[in-house]
Protein backbone atom coordinates (compact mmCIF):
# COMPACT_ATOMS: atom_id res chain seq x y z
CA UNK A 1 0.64 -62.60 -12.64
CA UNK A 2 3.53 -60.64 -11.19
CA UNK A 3 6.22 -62.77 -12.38
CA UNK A 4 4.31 -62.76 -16.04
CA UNK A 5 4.73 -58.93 -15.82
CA UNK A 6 8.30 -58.65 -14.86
CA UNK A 7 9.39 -61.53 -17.51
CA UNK A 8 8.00 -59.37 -20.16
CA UNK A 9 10.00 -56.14 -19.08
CA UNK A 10 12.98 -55.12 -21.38
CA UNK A 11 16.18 -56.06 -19.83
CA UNK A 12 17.81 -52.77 -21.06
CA UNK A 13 18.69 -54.26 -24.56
CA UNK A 14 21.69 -52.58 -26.93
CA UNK A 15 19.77 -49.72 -27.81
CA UNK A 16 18.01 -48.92 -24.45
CA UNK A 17 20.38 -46.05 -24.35
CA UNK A 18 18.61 -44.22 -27.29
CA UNK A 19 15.20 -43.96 -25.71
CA UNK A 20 17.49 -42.61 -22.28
CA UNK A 21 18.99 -40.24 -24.38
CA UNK A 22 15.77 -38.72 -26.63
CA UNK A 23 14.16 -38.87 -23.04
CA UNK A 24 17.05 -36.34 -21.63
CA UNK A 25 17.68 -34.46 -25.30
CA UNK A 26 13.22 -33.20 -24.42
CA UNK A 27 13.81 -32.54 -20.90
CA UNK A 28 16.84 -30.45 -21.97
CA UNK A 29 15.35 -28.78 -25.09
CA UNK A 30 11.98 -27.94 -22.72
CA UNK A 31 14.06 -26.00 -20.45
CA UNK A 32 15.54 -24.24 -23.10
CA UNK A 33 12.74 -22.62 -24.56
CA UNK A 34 11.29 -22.21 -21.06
CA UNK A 35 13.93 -21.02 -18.80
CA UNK A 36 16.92 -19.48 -20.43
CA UNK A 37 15.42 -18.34 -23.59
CA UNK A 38 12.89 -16.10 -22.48
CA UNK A 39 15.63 -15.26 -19.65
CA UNK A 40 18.33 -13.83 -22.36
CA UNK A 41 15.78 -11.69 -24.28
CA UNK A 42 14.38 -9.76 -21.13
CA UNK A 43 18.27 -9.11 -20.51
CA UNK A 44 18.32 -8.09 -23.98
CA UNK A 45 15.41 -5.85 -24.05
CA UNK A 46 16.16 -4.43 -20.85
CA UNK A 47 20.03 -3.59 -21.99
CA UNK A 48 18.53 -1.68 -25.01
CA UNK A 49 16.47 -0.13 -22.84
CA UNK A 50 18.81 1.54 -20.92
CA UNK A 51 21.24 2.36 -24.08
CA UNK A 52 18.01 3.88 -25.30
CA UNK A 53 17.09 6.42 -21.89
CA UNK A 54 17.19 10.02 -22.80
CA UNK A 55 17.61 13.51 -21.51
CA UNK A 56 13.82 14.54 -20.34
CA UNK A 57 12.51 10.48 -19.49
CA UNK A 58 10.54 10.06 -16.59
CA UNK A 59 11.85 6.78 -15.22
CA UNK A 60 11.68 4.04 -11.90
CA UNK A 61 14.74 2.80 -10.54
CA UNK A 62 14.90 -0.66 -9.09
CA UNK A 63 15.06 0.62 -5.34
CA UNK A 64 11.68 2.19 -6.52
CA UNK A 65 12.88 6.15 -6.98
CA UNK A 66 10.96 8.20 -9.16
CA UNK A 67 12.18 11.00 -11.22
CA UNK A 68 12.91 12.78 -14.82
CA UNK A 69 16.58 12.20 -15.44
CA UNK A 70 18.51 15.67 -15.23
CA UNK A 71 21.25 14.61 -16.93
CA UNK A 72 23.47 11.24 -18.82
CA UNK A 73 27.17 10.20 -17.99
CA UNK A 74 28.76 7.43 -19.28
CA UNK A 75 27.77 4.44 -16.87
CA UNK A 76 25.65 7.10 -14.99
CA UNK A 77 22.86 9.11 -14.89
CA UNK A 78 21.40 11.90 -12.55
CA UNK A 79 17.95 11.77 -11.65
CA UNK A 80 15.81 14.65 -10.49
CA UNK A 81 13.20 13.22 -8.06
CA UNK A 82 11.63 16.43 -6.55
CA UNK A 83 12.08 20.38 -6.32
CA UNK A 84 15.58 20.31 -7.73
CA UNK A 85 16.86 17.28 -5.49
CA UNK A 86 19.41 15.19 -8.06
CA UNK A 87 20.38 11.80 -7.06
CA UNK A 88 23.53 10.37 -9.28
CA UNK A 89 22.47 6.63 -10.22
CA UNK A 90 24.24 3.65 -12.47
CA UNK A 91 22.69 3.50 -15.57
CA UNK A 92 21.90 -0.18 -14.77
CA UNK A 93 19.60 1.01 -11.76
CA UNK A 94 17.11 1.99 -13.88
CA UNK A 95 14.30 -0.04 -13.97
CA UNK A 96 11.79 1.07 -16.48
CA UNK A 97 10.16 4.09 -18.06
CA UNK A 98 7.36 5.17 -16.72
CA UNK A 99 5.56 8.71 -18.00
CA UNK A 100 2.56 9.06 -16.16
CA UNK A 101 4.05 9.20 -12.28
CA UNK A 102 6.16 11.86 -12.32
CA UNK A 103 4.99 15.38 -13.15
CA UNK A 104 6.96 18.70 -11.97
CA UNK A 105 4.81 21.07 -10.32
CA UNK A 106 5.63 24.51 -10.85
């Protein structure tokens, strides 16, 4: 029964290659559209993002700082995180916007 089996395999004929290559062009195209594409637009969405930050935003940094940014440079911004206290940060620091931790007591 075994030798019936392996008589009847394919002995990787002229075009064996083409089912090799669809095979790799699938695996290639699947981590495409699952790896690097979502990938590129976070890195997108996060670039306009920070192009986007304003005077006034309350924001997180990636260390995890929380604060209203005071003021905007060119590649930096200054956060105030509490009573006055302004840290200078890179612009690519920031993290995300978020509005509902940060509220100045006065």
């Amino acid at each position: 029964m075994l030798t019936y089996i392996l008589l009847q395999s394919s002995s990787g004929g002229p075009n064996a290659w083409m089912g090799n290559a669809v095979l790799f062009g699938g695996i290639i195209l699947i981590f495409y559209f699952f790896m690097l594409r979502p990938q590129q637009k976070k890195q997108k969405d996060q670039k306009g993002f920070i192009e986007s930050v304003k005077k006034g935003d309350n924001v997180v940094t990636i260390g995890g700082m929380h604060g209203k940014i005071h003021a905007i440079e060119s590649d930096y911004v200054i956060i105030e995180v509490d009573k006055g206290a302004k840290i200078k940060f890179d612009k690519s620091s920031i993290s995300f916007e978020n509005s509902k931790t940060y509220a100045k007591k006065t």
